[in-house]
C-alpha atoms as a PDB file:
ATOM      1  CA  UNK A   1       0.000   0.000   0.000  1.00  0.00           C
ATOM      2  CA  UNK A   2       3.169   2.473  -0.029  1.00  0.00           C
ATOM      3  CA  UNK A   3       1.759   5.736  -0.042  1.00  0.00           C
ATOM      4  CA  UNK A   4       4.475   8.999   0.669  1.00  0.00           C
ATOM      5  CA  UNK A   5       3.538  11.285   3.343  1.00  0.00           C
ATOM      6  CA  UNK A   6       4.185  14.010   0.258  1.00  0.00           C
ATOM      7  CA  UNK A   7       1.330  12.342  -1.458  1.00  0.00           C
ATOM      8  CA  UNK A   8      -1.279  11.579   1.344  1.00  0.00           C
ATOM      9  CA  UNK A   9      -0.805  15.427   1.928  1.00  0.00           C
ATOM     10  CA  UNK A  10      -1.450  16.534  -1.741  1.00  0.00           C
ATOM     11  CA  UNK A  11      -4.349  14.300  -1.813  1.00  0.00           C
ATOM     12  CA  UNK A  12      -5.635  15.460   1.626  1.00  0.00           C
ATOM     13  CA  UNK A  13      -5.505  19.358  -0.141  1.00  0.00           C
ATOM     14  CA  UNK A  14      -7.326  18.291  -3.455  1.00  0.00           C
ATOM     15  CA  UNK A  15     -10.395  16.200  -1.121  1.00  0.00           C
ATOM     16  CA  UNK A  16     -13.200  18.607  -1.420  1.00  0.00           C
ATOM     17  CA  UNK A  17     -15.192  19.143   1.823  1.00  0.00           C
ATOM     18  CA  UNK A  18     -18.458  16.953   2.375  1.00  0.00           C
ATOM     19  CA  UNK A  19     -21.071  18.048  -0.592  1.00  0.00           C
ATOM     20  CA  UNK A  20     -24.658  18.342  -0.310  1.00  0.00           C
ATOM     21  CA  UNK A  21     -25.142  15.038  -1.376  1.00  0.00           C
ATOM     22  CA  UNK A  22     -22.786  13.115   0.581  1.00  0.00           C
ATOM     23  CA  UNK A  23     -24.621  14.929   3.928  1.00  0.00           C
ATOM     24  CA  UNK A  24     -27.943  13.825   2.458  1.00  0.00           C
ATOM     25  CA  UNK A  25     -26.894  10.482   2.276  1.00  0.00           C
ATOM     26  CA  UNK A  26     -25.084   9.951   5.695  1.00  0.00           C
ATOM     27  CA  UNK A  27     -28.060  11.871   6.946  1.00  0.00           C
ATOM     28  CA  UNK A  28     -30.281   9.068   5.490  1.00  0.00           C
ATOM     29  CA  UNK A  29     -27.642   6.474   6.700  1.00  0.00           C
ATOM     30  CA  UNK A  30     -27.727   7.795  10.114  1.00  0.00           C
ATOM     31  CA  UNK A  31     -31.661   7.972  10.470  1.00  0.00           C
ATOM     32  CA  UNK A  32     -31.453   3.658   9.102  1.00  0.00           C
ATOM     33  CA  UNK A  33     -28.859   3.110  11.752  1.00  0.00           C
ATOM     34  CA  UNK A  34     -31.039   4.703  14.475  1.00  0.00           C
ATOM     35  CA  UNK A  35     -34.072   2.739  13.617  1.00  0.00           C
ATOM     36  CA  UNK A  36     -32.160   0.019  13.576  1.00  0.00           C
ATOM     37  CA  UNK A  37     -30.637   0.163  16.717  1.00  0.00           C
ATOM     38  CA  UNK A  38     -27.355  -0.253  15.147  1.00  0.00           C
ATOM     39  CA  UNK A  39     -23.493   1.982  16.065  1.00  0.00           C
ATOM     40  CA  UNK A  40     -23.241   4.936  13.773  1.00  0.00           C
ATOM     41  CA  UNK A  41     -20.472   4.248  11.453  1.00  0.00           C
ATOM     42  CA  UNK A  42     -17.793   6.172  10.949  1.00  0.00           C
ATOM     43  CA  UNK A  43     -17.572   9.642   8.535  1.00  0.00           C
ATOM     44  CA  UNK A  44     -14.617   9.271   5.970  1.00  0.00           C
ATOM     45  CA  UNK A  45     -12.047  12.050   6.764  1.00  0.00           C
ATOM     46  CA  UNK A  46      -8.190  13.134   5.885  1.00  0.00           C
ATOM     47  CA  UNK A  47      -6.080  14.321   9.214  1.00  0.00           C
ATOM     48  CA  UNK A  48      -2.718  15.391   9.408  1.00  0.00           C
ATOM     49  CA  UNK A  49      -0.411  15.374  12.382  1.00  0.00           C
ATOM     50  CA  UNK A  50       2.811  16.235  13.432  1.00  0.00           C
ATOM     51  CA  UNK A  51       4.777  13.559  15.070  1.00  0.00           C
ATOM     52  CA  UNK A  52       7.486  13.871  17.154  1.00  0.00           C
ATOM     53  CA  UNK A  53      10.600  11.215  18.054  1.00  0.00           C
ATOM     54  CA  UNK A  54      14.243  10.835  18.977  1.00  0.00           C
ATOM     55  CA  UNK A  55      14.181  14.501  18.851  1.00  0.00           C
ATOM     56  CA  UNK A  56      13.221  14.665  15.283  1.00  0.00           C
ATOM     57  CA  UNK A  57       9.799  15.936  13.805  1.00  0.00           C
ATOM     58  CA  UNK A  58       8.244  14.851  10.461  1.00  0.00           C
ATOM     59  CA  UNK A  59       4.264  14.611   9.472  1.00  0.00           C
ATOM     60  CA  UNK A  60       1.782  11.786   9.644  1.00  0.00           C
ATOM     61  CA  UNK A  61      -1.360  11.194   7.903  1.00  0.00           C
ATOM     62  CA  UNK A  62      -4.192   9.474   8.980  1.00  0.00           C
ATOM     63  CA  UNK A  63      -7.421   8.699   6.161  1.00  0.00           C
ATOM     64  CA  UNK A  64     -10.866   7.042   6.289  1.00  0.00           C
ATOM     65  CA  UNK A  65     -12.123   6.223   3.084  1.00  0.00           C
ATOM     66  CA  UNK A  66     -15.128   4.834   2.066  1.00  0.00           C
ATOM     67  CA  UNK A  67     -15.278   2.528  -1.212  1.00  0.00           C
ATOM     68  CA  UNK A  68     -18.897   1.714  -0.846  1.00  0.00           C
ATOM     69  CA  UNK A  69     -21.915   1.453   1.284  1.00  0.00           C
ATOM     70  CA  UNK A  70     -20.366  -0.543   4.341  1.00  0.00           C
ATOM     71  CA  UNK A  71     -16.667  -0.863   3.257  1.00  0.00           C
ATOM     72  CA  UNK A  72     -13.560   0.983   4.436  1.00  0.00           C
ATOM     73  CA  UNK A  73      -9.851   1.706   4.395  1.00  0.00           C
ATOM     74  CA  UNK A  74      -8.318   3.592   7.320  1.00  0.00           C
ATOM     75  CA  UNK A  75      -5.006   4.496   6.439  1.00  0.00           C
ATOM     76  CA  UNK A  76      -1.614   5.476   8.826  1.00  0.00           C
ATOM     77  CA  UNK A  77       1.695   6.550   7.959  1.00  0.00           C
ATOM     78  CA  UNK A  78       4.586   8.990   8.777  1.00  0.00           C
ATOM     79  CA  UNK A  79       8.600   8.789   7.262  1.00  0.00           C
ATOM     80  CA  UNK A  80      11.722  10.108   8.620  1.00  0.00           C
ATOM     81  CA  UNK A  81      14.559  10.990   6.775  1.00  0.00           C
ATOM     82  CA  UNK A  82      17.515  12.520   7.785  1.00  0.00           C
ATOM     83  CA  UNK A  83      20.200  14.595   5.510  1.00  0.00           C
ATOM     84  CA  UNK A  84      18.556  12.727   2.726  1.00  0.00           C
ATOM     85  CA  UNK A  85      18.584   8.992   3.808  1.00  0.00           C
ATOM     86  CA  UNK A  86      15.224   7.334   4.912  1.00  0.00           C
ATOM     87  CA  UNK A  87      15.600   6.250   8.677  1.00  0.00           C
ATOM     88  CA  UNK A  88      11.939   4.928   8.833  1.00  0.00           C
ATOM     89  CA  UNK A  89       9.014   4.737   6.660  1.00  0.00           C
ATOM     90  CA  UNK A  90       5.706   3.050   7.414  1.00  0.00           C
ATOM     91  CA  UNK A  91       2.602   2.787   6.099  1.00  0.00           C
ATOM     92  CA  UNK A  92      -0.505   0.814   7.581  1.00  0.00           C
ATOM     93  CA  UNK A  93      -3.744   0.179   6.144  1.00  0.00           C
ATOM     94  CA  UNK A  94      -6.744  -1.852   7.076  1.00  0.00           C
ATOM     95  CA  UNK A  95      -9.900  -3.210   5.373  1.00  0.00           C
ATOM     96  CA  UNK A  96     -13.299  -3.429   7.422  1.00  0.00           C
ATOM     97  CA  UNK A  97     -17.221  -3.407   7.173  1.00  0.00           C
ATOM     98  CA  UNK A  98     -19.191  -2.038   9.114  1.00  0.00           C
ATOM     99  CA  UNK A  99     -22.103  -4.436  10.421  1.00  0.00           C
ATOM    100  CA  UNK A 100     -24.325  -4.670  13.177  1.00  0.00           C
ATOM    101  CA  UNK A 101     -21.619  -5.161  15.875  1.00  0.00           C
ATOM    102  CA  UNK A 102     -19.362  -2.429  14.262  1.00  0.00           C
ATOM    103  CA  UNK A 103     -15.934  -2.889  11.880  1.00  0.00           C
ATOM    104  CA  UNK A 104     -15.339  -6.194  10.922  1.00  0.00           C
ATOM    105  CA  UNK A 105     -12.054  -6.650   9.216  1.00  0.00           C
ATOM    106  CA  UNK A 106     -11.044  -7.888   6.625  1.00  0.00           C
ATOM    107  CA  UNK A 107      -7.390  -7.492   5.414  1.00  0.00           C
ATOM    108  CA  UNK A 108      -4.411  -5.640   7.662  1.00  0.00           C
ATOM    109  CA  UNK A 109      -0.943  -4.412   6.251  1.00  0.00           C
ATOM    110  CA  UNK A 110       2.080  -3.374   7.958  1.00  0.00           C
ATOM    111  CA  UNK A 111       4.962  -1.979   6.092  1.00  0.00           C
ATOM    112  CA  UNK A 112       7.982  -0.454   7.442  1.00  0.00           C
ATOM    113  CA  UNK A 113      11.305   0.594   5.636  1.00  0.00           C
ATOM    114  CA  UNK A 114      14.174   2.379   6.333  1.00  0.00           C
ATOM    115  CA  UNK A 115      16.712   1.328   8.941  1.00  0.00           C
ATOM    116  CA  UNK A 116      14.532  -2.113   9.939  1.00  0.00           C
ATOM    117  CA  UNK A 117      12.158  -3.862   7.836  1.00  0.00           C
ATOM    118  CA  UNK A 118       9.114  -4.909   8.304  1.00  0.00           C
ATOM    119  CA  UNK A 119       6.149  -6.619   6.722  1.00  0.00           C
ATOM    120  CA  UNK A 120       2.769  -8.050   8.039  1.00  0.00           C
ATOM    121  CA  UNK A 121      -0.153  -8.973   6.787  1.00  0.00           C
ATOM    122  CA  UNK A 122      -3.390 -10.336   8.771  1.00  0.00           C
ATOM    123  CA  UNK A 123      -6.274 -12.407   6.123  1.00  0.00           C
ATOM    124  CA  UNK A 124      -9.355 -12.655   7.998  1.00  0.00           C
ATOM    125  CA  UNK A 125     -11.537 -15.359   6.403  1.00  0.00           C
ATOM    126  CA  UNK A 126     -14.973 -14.904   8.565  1.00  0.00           C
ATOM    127  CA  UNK A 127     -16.850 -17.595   6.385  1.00  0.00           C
ATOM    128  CA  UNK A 128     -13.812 -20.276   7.856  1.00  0.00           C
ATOM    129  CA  UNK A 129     -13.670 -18.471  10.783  1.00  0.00           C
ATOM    130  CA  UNK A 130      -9.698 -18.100  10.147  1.00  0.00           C
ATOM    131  CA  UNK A 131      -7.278 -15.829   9.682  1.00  0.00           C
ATOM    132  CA  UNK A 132      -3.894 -16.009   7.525  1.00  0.00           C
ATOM    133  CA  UNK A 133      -0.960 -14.317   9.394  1.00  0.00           C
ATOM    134  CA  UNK A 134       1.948 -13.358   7.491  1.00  0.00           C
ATOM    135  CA  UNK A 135       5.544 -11.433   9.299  1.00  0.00           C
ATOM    136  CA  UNK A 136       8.232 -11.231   7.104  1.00  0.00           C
ATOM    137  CA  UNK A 137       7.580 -14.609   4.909  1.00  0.00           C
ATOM    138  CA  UNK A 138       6.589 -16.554   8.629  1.00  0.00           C
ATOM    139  CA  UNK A 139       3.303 -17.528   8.287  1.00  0.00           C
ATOM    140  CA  UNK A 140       0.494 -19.436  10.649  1.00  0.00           C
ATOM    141  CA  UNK A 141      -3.339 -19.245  11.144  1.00  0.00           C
ATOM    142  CA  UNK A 142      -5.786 -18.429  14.263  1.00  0.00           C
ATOM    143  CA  UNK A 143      -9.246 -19.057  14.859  1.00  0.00           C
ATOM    144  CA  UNK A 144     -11.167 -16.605  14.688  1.00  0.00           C
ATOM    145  CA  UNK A 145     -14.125 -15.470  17.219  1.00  0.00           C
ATOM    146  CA  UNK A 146     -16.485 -12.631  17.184  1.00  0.00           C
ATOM    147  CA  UNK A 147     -15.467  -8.821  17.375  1.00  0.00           C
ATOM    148  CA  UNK A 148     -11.646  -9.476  16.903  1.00  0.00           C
ATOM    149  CA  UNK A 149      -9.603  -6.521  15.447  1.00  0.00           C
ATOM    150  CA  UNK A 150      -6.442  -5.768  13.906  1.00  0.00           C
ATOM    151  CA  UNK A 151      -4.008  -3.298  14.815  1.00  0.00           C
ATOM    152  CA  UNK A 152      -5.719  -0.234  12.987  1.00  0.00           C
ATOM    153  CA  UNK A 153      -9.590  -1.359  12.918  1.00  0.00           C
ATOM    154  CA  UNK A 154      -9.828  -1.291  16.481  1.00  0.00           C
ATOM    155  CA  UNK A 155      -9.454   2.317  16.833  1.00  0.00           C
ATOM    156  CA  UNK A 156     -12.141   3.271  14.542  1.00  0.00           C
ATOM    157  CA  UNK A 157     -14.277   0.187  16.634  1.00  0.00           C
ATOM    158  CA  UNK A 158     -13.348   2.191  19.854  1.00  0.00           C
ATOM    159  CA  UNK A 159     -14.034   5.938  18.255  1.00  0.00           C
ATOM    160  CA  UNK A 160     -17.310   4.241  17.662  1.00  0.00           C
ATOM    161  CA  UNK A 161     -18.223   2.901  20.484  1.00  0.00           C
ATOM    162  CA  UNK A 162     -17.318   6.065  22.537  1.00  0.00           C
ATOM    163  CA  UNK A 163     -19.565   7.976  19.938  1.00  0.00           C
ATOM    164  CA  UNK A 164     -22.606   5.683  19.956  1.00  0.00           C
ATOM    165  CA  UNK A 165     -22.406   4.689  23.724  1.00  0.00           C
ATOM    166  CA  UNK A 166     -21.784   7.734  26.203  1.00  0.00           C
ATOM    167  CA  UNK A 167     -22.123   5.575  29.023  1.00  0.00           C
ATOM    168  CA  UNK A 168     -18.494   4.398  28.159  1.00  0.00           C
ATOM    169  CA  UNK A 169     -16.789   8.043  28.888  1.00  0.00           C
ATOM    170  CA  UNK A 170     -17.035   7.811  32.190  1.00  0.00           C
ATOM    171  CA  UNK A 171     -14.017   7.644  34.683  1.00  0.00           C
ATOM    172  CA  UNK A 172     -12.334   4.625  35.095  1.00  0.00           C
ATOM    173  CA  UNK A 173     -14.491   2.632  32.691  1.00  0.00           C
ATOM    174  CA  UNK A 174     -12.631   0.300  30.796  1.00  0.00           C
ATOM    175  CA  UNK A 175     -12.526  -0.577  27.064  1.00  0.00           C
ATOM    176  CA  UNK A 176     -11.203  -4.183  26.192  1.00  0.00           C
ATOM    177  CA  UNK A 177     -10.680  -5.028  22.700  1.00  0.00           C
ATOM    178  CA  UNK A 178      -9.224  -8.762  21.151  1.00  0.00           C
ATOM    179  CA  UNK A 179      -6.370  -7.269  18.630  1.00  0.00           C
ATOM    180  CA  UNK A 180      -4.779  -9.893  16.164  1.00  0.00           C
ATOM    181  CA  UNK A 181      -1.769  -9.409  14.856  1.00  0.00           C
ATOM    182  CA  UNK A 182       0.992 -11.239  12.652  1.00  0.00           C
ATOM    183  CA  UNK A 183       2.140 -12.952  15.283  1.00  0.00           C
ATOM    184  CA  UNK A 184      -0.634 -13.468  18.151  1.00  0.00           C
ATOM    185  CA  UNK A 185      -3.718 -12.624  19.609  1.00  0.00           C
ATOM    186  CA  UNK A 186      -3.865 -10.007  21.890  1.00  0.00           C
ATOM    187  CA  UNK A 187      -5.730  -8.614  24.676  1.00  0.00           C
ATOM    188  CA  UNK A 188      -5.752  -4.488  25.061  1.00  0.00           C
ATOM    189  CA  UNK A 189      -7.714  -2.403  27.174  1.00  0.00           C
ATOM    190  CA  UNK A 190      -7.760   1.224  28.001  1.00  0.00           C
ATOM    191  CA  UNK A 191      -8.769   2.866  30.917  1.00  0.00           C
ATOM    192  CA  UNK A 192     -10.898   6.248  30.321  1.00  0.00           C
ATOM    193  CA  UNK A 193      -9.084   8.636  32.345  1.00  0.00           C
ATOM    194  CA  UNK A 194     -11.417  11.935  31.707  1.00  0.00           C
ATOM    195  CA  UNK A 195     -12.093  15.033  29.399  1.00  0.00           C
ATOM    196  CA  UNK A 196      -9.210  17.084  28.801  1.00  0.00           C
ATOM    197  CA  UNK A 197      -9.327  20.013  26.898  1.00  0.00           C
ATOM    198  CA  UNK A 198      -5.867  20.183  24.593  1.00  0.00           C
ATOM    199  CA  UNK A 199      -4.211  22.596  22.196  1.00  0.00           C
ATOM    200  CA  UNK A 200      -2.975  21.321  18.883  1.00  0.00           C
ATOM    201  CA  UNK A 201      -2.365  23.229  15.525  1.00  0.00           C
ATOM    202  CA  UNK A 202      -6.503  22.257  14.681  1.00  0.00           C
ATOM    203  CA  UNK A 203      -7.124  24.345  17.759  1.00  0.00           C
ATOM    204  CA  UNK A 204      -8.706  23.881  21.397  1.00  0.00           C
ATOM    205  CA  UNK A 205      -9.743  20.911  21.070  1.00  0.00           C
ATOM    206  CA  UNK A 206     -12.426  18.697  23.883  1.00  0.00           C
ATOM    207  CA  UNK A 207     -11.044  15.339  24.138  1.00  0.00           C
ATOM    208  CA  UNK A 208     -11.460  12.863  26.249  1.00  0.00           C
ATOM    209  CA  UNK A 209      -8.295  11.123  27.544  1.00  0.00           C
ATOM    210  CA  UNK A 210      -7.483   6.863  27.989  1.00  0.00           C
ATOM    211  CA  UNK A 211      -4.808   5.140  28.950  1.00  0.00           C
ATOM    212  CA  UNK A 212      -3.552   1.438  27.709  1.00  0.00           C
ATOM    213  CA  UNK A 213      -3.930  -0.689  30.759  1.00  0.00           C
ATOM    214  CA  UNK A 214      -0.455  -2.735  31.201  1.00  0.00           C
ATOM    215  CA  UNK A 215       1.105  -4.701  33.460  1.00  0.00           C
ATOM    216  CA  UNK A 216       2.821  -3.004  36.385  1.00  0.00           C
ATOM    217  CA  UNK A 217       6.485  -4.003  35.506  1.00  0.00           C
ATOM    218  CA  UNK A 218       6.377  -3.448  31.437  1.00  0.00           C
ATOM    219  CA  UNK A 219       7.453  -0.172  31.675  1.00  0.00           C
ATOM    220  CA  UNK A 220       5.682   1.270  28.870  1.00  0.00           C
ATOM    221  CA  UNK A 221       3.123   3.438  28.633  1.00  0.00           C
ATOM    222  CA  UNK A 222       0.644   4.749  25.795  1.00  0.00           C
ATOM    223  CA  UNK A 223      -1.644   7.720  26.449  1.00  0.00           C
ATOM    224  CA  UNK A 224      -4.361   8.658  23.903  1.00  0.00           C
ATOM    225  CA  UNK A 225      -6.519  12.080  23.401  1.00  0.00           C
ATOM    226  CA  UNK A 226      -9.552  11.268  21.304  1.00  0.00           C
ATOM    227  CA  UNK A 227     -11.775  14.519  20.463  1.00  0.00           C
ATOM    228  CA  UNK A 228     -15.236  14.773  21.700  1.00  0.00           C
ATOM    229  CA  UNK A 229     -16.163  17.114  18.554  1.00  0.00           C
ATOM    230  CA  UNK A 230     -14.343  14.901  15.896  1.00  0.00           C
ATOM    231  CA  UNK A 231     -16.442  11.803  16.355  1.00  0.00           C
ATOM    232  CA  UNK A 232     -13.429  10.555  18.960  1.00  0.00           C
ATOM    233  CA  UNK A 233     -10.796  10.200  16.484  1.00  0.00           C
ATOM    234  CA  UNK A 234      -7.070  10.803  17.348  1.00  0.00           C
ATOM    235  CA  UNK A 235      -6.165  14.419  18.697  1.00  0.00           C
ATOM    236  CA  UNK A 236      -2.695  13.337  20.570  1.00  0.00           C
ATOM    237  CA  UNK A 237      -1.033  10.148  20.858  1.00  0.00           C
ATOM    238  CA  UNK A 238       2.018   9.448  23.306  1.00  0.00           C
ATOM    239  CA  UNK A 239       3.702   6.372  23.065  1.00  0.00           C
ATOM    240  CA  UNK A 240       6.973   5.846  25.884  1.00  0.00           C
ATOM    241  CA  UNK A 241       9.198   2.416  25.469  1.00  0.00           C
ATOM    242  CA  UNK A 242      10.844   0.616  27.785  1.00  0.00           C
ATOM    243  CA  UNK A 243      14.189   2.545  27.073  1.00  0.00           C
ATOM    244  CA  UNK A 244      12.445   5.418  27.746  1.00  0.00           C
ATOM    245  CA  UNK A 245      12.624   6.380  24.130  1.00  0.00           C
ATOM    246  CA  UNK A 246       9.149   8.676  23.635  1.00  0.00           C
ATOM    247  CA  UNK A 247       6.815   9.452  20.352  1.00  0.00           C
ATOM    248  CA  UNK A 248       4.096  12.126  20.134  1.00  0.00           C
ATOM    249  CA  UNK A 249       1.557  12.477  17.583  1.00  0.00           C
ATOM    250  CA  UNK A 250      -0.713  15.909  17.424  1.00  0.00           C
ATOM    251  CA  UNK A 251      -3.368  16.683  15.025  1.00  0.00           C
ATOM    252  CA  UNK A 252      -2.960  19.673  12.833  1.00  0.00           C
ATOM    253  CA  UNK A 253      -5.541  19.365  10.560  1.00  0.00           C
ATOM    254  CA  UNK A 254      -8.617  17.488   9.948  1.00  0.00           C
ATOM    255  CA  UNK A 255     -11.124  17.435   6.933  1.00  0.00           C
ATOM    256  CA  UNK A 256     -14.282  15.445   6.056  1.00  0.00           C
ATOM    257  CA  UNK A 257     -14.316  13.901   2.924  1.00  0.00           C
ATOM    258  CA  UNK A 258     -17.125  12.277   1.969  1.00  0.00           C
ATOM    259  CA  UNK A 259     -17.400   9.395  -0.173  1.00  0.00           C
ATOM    260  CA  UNK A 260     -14.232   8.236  -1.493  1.00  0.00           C
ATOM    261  CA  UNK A 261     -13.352   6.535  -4.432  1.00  0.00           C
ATOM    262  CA  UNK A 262     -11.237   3.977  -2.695  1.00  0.00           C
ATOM    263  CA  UNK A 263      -9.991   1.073  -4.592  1.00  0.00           C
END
């Protein structure tokens, strides 16, 4: 899916803000959902952020496209390059419908260049009930069970569920989502820590704040800022290792963008 920050920005400028039409059919799309008791799925949108690491800063892009009436591509990605050579570049994408429990995935890829290299891909066959993992040419399978994510669908499942369910913002409450990966299945939950009202180049922002739940001696931490007006998709993101190394991500810029003509 290689897509250069230089290009996700260009195509973020040429995206044309929601028409008419495109309100007049999520409109429409909302009212079904309603009646049908069913989450709200997500509006397709182009954000920018800065991100910040080993001391360096470059941009990241994060888009939400969708290719038809319950399909979509969320797509991450930031590089780093330094007096002309590329340290890191990675790109991320993930395939998912949205159904009566929320995104269902579909097909994950991980690419990373640079220094290290990295590949993975995740296959998710619902009708077998298996998935197809792939890191770097080692593959394997894993059953699969009901509401299991990937490493990028869960946060639109969680910006979802924080839109469509207030009674999750509260204090304390935790969120506990089954991530697969290319190499195992995972367990992650975040703790909702409480509103917070941020500054980023988009402006004041209302956000409410969650923290990833881990055990007491891992010695990592990730803290993430999802804003209230945005339909609780990323504002801030920081990420701290176990070496203490740190990364930030802030949202500059965000822009709805209707339907997409995703492949």
């Amino acid at each position: 899916m290689p897509t250069s920050t230089s290009q996700a920005n260009n195509r973020s400028r040429r995206l044309p803000f929601i028409s008419l039409i495109v309100m007049s059919t999520l409109f429409w799309a909302v009212t079904a959902a309603l009646a049908a008791d069913q989450p709200l799925a997500p509006l397709p949108y182009a954000a920018s952020y800065e991100a910040r690491a080993m001391g360096m800063r470059t941009s990241a892009y994060r888009t939400l496209e969708l290719a038809d009436n319950n399909r979509f591509r969320l797509n991450h990605g930031l590089s780093v390059t330094a007096l002309g050579a590329n340290l890191i570049t990675v790109n991320e994408s993930t395939e998912f419908v949205w159904q009566a429990q929320g995104a269902v995935p579909l097909q994950y890829h991980y690419q990373q260049s640079g220094v290290r290299r990295r590949d993975e891909q995740v296959a998710f066959d619902w009708q077998q009930l298996s998935a197809a993992m792939n890191r770097d040419g080692r593959e394997q399978t894993q059953t699969l069970e009901s509401g299991m994510q990937d490493n990028l669908s869960f946060s639109a499942q969680m910006s979802a569920d924080l839109l469509n369910q207030p009674d999750l913002r509260t204090t304390d409450t935790l969120l506990t989502y089954q991530i697969l990966d290319a190499r195992r299945l995972e367990h992650h939950e975040y703790r909702v820590v409480g509103d917070e009202r941020i500054s980023t180049a988009a402006g004041e922002l209302d956000t409410i704040k969650l923290e990833r739940v881990r055990d007491s001696d891992s010695g990592r931490s990730t803290v993430i800022w999802l804003s209230t007006q945005h339909q609780f998709i990323l504002a801030k993101l920081v990420q701290v290792e176990s070496n203490g190394s740190e990364m930030e991500l802030t949202l500059e810029s965000i822009e709805w963008t209707g339907i997409s003509s995703a492949p």
